[in-house]
Protein backbone atom coordinates (compact mmCIF):
# COMPACT_ATOMS: atom_id res chain seq x y z
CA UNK A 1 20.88 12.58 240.53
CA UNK A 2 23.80 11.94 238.26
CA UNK A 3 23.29 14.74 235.94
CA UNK A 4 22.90 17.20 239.25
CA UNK A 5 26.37 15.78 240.97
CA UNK A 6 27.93 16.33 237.13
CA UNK A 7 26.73 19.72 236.91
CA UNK A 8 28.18 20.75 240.87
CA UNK A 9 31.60 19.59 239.29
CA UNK A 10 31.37 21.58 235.96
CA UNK A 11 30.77 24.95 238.19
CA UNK A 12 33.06 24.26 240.17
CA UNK A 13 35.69 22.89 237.96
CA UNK A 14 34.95 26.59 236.10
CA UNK A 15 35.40 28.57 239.14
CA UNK A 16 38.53 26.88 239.99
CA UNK A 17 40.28 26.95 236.29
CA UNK A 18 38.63 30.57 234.88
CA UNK A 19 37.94 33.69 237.05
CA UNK A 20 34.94 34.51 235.53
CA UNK A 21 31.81 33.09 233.48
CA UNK A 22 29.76 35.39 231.94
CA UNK A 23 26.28 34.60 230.12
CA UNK A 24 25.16 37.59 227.65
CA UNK A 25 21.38 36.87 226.62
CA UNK A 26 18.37 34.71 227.39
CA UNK A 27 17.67 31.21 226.03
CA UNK A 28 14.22 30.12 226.34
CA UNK A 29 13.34 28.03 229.34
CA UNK A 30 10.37 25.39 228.44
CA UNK A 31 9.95 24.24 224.84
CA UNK A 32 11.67 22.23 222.18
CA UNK A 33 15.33 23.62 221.43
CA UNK A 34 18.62 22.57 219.88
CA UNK A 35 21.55 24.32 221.16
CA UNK A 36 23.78 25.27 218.13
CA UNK A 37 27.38 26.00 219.92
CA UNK A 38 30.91 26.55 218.54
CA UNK A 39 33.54 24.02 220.10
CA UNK A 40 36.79 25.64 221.08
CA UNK A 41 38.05 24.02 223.42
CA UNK A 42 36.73 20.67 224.52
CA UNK A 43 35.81 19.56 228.00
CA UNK A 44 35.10 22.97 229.32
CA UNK A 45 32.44 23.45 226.78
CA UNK A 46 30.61 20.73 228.34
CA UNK A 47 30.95 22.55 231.62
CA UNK A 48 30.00 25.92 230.49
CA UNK A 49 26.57 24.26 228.99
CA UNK A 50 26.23 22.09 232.39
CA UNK A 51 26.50 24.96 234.73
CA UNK A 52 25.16 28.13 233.35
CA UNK A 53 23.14 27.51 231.08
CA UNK A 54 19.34 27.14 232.48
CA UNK A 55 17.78 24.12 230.88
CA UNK A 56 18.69 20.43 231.50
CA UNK A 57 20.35 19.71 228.33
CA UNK A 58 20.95 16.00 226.50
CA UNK A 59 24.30 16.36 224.20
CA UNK A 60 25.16 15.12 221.10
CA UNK A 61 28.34 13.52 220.89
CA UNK A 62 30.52 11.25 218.19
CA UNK A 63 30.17 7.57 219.50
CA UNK A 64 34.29 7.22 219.51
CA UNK A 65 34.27 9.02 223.03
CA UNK A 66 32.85 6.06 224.66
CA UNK A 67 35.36 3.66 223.76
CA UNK A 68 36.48 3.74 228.01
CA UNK A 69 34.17 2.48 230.08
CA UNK A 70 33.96 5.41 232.51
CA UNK A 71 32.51 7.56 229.54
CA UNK A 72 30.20 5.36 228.18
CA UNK A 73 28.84 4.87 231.50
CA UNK A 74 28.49 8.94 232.13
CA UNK A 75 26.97 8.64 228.28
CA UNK A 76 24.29 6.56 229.68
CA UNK A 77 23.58 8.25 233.09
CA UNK A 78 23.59 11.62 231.01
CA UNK A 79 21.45 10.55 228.43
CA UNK A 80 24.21 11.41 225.54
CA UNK A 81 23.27 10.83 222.35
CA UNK A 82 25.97 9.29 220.14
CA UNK A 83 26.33 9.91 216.15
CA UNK A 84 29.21 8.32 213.86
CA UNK A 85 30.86 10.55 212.21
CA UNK A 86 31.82 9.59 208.61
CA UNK A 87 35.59 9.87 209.59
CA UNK A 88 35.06 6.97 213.07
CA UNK A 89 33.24 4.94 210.31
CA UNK A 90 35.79 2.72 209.49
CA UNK A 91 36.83 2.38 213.02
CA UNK A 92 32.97 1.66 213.59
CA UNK A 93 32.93 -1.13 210.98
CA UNK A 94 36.50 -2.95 212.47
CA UNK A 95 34.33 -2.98 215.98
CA UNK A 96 30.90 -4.78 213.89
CA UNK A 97 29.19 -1.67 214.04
CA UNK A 98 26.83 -0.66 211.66
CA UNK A 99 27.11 3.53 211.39
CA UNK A 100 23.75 3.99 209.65
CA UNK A 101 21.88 1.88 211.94
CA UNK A 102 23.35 3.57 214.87
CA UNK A 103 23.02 7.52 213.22
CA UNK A 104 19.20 6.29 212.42
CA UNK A 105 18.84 5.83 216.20
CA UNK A 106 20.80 8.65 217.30
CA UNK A 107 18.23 10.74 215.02
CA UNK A 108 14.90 8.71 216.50
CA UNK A 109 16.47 9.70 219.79
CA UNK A 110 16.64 13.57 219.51
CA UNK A 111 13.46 13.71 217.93
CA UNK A 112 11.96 12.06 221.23
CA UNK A 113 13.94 14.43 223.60
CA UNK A 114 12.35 17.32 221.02
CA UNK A 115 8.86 15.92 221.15
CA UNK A 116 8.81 15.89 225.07
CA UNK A 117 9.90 19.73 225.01
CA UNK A 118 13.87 18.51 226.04
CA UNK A 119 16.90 20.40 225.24
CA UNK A 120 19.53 19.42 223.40
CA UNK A 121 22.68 20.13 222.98
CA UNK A 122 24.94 20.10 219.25
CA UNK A 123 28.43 20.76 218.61
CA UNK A 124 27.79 21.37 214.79
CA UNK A 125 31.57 21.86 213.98
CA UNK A 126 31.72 17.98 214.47
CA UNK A 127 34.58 18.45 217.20
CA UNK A 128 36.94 21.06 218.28
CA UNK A 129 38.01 24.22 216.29
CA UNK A 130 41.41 25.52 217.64
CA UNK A 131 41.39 27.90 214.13
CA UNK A 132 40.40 31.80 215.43
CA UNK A 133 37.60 31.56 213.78
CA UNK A 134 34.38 29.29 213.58
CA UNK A 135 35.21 26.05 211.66
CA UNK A 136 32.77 24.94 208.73
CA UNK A 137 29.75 23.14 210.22
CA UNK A 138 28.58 20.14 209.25
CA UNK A 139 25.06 19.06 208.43
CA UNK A 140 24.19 16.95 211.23
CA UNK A 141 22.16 19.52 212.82
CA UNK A 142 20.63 20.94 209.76
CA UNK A 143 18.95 17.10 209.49
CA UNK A 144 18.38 16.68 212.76
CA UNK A 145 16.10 19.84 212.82
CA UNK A 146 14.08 19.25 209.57
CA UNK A 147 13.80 15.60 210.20
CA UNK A 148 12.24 16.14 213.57
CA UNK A 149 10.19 19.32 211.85
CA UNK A 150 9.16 17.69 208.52
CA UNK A 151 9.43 14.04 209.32
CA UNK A 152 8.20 13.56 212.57
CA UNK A 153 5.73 16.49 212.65
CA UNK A 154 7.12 18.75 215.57
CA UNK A 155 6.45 21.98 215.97
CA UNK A 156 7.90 25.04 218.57
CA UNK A 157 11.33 24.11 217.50
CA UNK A 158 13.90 26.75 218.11
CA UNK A 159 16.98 26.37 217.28
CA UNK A 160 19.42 28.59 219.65
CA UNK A 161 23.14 29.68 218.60
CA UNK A 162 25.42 29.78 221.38
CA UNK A 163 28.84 31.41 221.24
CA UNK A 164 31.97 30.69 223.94
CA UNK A 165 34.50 32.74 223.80
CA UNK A 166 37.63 32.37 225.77
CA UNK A 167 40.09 35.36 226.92
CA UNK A 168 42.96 32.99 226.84
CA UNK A 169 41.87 29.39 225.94
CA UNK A 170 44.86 27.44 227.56
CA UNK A 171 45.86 30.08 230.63
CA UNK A 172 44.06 29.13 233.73
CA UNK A 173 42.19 32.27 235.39
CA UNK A 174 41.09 34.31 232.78
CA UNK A 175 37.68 34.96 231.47
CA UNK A 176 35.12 33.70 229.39
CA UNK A 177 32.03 34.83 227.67
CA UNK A 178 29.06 33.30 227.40
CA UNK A 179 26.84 35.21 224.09
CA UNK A 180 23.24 33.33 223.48
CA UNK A 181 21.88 34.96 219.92
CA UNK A 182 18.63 34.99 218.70
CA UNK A 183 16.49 31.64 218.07
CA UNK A 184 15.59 30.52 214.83
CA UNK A 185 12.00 29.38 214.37
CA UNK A 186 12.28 25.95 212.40
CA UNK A 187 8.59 26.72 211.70
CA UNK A 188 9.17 29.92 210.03
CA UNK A 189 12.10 28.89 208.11
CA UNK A 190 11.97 27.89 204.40
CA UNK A 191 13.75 26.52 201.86
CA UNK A 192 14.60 26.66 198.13
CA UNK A 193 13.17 23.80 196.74
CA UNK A 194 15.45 23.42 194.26
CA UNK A 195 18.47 23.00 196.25
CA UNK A 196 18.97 20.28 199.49
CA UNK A 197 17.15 21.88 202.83
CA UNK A 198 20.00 20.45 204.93
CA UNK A 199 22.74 22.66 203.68
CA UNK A 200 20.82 25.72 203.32
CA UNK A 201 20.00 25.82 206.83
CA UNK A 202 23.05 24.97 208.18
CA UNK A 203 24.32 28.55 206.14
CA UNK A 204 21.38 29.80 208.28
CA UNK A 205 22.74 28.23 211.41
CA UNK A 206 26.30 28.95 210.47
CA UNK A 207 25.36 32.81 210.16
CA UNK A 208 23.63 32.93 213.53
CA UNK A 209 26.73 31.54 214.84
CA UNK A 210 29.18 33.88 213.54
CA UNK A 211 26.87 36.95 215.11
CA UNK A 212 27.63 35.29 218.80
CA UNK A 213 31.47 34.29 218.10
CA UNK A 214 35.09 36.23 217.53
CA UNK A 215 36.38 35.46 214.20
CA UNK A 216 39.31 36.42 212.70
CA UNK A 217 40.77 34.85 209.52
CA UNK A 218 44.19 34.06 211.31
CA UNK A 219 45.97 34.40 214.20
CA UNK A 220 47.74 37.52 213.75
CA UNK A 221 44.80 39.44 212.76
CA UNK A 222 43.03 37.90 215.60
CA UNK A 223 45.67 39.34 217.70
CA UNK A 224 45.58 42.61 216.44
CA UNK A 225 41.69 42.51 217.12
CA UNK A 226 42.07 41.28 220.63
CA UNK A 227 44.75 43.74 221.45
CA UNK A 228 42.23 46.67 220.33
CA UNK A 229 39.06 45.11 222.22
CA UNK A 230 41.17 44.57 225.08
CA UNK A 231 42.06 48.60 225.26
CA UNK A 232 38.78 49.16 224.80
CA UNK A 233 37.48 47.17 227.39
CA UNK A 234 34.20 46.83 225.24
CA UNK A 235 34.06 42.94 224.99
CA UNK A 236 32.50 41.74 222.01
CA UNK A 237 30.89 44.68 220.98
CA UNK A 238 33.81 46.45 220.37
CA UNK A 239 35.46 43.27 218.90
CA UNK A 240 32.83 43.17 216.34
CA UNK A 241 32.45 47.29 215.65
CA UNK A 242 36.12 47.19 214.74
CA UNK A 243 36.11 43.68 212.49
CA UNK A 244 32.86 45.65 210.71
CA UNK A 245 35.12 48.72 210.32
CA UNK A 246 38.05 47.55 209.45
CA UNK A 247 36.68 44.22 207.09
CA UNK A 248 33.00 46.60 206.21
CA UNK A 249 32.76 47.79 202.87
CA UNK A 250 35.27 49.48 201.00
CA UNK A 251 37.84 48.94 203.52
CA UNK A 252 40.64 45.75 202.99
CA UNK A 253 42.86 46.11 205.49
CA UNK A 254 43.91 43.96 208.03
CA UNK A 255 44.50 45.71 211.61
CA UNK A 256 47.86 45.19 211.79
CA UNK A 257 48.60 47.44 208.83
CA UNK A 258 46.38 50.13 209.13
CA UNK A 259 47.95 53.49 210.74
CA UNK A 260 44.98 54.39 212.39
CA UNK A 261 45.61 51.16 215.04
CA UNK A 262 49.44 52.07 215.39
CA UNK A 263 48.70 53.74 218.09
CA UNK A 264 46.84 51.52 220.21
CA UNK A 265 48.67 48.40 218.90
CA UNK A 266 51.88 50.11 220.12
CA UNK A 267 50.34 50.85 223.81
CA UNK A 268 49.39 47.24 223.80
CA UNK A 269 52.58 45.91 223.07
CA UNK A 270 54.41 48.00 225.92
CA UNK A 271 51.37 46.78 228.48
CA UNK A 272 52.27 42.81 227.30
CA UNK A 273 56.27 43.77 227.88
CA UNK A 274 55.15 44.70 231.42
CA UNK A 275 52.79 41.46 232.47
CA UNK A 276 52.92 38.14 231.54
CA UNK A 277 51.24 37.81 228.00
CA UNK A 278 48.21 35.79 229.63
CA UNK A 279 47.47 38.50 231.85
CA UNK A 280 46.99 41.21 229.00
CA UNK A 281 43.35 41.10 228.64
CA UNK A 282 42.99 41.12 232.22
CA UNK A 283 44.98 43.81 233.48
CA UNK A 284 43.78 46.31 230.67
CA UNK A 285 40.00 45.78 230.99
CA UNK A 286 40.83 45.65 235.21
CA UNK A 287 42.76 48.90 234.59
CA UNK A 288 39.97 50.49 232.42
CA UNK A 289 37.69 49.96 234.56
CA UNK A 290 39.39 51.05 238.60
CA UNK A 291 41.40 53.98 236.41
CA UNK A 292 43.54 55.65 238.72
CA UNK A 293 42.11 53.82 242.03
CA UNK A 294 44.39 50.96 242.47
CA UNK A 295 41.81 47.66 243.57
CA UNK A 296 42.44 46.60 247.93
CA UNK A 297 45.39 44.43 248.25
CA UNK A 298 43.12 42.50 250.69
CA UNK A 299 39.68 42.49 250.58
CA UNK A 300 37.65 42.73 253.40
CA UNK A 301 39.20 41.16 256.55
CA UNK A 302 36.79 37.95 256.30
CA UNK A 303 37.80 37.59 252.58
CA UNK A 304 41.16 37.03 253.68
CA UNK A 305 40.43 34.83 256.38
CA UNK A 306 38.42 32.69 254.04
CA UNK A 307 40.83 32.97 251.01
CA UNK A 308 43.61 32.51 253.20
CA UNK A 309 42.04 29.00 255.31
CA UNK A 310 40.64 27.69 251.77
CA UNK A 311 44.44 27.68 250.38
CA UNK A 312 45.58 26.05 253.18
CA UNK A 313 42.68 23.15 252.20
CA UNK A 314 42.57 23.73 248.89
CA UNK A 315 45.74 24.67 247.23
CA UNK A 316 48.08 21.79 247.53
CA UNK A 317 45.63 19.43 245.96
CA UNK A 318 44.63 21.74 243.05
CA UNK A 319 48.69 22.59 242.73
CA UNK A 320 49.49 19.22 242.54
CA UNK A 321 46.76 18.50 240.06
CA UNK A 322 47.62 21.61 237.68
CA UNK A 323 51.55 20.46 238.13
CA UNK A 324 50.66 17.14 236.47
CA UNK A 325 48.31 18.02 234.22
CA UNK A 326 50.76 20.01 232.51
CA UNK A 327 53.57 17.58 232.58
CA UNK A 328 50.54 14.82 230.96
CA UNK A 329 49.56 17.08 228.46
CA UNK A 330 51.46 17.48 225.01
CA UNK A 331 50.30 20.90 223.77
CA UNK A 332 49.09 23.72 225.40
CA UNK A 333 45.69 23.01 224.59
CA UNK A 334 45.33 19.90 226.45
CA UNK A 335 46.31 21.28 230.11
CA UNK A 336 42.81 22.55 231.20
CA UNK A 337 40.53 19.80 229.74
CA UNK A 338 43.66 17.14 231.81
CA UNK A 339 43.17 19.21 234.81
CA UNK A 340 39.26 19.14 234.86
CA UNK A 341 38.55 15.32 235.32
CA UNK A 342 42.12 13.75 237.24
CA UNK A 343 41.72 17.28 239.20
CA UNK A 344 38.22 16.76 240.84
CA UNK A 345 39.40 13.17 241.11
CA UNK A 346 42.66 14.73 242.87
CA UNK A 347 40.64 16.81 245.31
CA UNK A 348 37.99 14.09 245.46
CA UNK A 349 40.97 12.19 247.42
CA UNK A 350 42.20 14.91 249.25
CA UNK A 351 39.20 16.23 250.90
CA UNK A 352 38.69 12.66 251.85
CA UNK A 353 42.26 11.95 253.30
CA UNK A 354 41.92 15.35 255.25
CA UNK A 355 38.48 13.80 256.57
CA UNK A 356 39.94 10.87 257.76
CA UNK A 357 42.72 13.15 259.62
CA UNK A 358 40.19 14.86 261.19
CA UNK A 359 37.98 12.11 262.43
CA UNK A 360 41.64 10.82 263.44
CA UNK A 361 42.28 13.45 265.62
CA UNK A 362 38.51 14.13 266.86
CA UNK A 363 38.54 10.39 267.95
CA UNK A 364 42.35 10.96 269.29
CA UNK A 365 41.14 13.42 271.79
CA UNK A 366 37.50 11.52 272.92
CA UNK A 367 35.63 13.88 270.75
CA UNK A 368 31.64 12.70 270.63
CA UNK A 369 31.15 10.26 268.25
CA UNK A 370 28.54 12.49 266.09
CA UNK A 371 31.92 15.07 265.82
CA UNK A 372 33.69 12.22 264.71
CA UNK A 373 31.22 11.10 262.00
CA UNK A 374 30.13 14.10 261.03
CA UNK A 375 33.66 16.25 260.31
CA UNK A 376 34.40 14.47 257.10
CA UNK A 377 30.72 15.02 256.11
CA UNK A 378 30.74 18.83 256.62
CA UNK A 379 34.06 19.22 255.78
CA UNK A 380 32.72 17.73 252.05
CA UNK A 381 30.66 20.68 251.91
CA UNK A 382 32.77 23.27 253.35
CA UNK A 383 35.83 23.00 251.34
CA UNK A 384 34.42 23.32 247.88
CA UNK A 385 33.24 26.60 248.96
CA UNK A 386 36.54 27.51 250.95
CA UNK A 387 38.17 26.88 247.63
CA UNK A 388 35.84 29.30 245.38
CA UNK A 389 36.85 32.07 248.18
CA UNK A 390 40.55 31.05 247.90
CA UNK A 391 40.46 31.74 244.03
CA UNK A 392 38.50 34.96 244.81
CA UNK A 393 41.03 36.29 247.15
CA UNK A 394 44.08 35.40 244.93
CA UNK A 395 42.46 36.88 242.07
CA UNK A 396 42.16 39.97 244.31
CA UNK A 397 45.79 39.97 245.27
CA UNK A 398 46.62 39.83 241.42
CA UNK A 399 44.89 42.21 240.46
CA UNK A 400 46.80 45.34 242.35
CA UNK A 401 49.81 43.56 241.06
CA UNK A 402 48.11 43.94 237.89
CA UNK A 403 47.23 47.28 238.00
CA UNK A 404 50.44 48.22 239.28
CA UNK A 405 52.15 47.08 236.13
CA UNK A 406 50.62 48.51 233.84
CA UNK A 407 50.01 51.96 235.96
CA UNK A 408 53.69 51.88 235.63
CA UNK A 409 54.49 51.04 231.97
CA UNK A 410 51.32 53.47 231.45
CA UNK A 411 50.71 56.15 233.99
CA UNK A 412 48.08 58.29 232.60
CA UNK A 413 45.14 57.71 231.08
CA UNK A 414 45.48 60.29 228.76
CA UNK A 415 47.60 58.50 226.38
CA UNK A 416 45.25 55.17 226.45
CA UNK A 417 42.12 57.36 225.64
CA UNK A 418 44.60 59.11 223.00
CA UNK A 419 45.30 55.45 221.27
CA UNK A 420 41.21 54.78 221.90
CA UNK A 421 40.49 57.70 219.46
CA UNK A 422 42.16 56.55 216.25
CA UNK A 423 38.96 54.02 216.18
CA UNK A 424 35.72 55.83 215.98
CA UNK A 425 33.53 53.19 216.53
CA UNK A 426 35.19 51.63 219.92
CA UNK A 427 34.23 52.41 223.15
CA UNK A 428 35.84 55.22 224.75
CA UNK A 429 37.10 55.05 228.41
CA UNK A 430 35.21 58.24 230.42
């Protein structure tokens, strides 16, 4: 029951802070399988797993999260399995606790949840990577894998690598993909025998990782990249095409300084003078794709009833909660994961208080006493949903004001298929 109410707050926590979720690939749905998956960006990599991905899923997690006592009670209601990490040890030992004994268990428990056909989940970075590229991994995986192969027996495990990729990490409404790469058969995989098994496959793991994930080796080149893919419109397919042209053999260059992106780079930078810098990748791939047929200002009539009734129920709450969370948080990076949790609490409160109003009023007037019981009930269920279609119809709204932007700083899509052209191997607009 737990894990099913957490999962109904990680969609819709999604759907409220990004406009769109996409999963690219198939993970399988019955069998043993540890979920190898980069960490970019903290809390809302728990909700992406939670909410679309198909398998009820048991996460491993460092043991210094459930120092408050809300966590460690969602640790035990979700089943999370808690490692030390060599750098909490000393913070482990201050509190009496004994890190091997407690990394021995962690172990004996994933190799259970494997041995009953469970899922489970590992961040093998060992926390979160802000760098624009994956961070090194460590071997906790690798050792969780071949101990539960080679020392307990088990066989069918397939380990899955699973890449998130954010449009704009910190910016709330944009997009994120969702890439699931090929499993790797723990049965099938060997070994040199004359070097450590746990290192070797987590370079095995590590490469099955980079295949699903955006890398760039810094920021500015990772600009440069995004800038092209988002002209494109071609996702990660052209991300990766133009990092194995431009980084493939016998080429050196970086992006940046290669005249054959001037072009393109150039158009980009005159689209980002015209919108706000998180609405880039947006507005280009929206523009791409509606051309020269701006998108409705409205929506169908009933979308803008909805839209416009789930703002009225929905927005103050969620402004108020986005308004604080980025007064609380420090950097950037901290303003989605601080609007997730005090945010659902924030609605949590409102919907209630606007229950209460309306069994107020209902009773006020000599309403039935079912109407009076049973408004704050359906209006539990009801607003959730009147939110979703309140971010759907601002989105829609946004968009034409997108597209009208950038129509205007770029009216022809001659020029944008022009820039497309000085890469080969992108995807060409039609």
């Amino acid at each position: 029951m737990f894990y099913t109410v957490m999962t109904w707050c990680a969609r819709r926590a999604l759907r409220w802070c990004y406009r769109d979720v996409r999963v690219v690939g198939s993970m399988p749905t019955q069998g043993p399988v540890l979920l190898a998956i980069n960490h970019p960006n903290e809390l809302a990599d728990i909700c992406v797993v939670l909410a679309h991905l198909p398998r009820r899923t048991r996460f491993v997690a460092n043991a210094t999260s459930a120092e408050q006592s809300l966590v460690r009670f969602a640790y035990a209601r979700m089943g999370v399995i808690a490692v030390h990490r060599v750098r909490d040890m000393r913070k482990a030992r201050a509190r009496g606790e004994d890190s091997a004994a407690a990394n021995t268990a962690a172990f004996s428990q994933v190799r259970a949840a494997l041995a009953a056909g469970g899922c489970v989940c590992v961040f093998p970075e060992g926390g979160v990577t802000r760098a624009p590229h994956l961070g090194a991994l460590r071997t906790g995986l690798g050792r969780m894998a071949l101990d539960a192969r080679d020392e307990a027996g088990l066989r069918g495990v397939l380990v899955v690598p699973v890449g998130i990729t954010y449009a704009d990490r910190d910016a709330l409404r944009s997009n994120v993909l969702v890439e699931i790469g090929q499993p790797i058969a723990l049965d099938a995989w060997t070994a040199d025998p004359s070097r450590p098994a746990a290192p070797q496959f987590t370079h095995t793991v590590a490469d099955a990782m980079r295949r699903v994930t955006r890398n760039a080796p810094d920021v500015e080149t990772q600009h440069a990249l995004r800038a092209i893919t988002d002209m494109s419109g071609g996702g990660n397919a052209a991300w990766r095409a133009i990092t194995d042209e431009v980084f493939g053999p016998g080429i050196a260059s970086l992006p940046q300084h290669d005249a054959r992106f001037v072009p393109i780079l150039a158009l980009h930078e005159r689209v980002a003078r015209a919108v706000a810098p998180a609405s880039v990748q947006r507005a280009l791939t929206g523009w791409s794709r509606w051309r020269n047929a701006p998108p409705s200002a409205m929506g169908a009539p009933w979308r803008a009833l909805l839209g416009t009734l789930g703002l009225v129920l929905h927005g103050p709450a969620w402004l108020a909660a986005a308004r604080v969370a980025r007064a609380a948080a420090a950097v950037p990076e901290d303003v989605i994961p601080r609007l997730i949790i005090p945010g659902l609490y924030v609605l949590a409160g409102w919907y209630a208080i606007l229950g209460l109003l309306t069994s107020g009023l209902l009773l006020a007037a000599d309403a039935p006493l079912w109407s009076v019981l049973g408004a704050p009930v359906l209006l539990w269920f009801v607003a959730p949903s009147l939110g979703d279609a309140a971010m759907r119809w601002r989105d829609e709204r946004l968009d034409r004001e997108l597209w009208q932007k950038v129509h205007d700083a770029v009216p022809d899509l001659a020029e944008l298929r022009a820039a497309l052209a000085t890469s080969p191997e992108s995807p060409r607009v039609p």
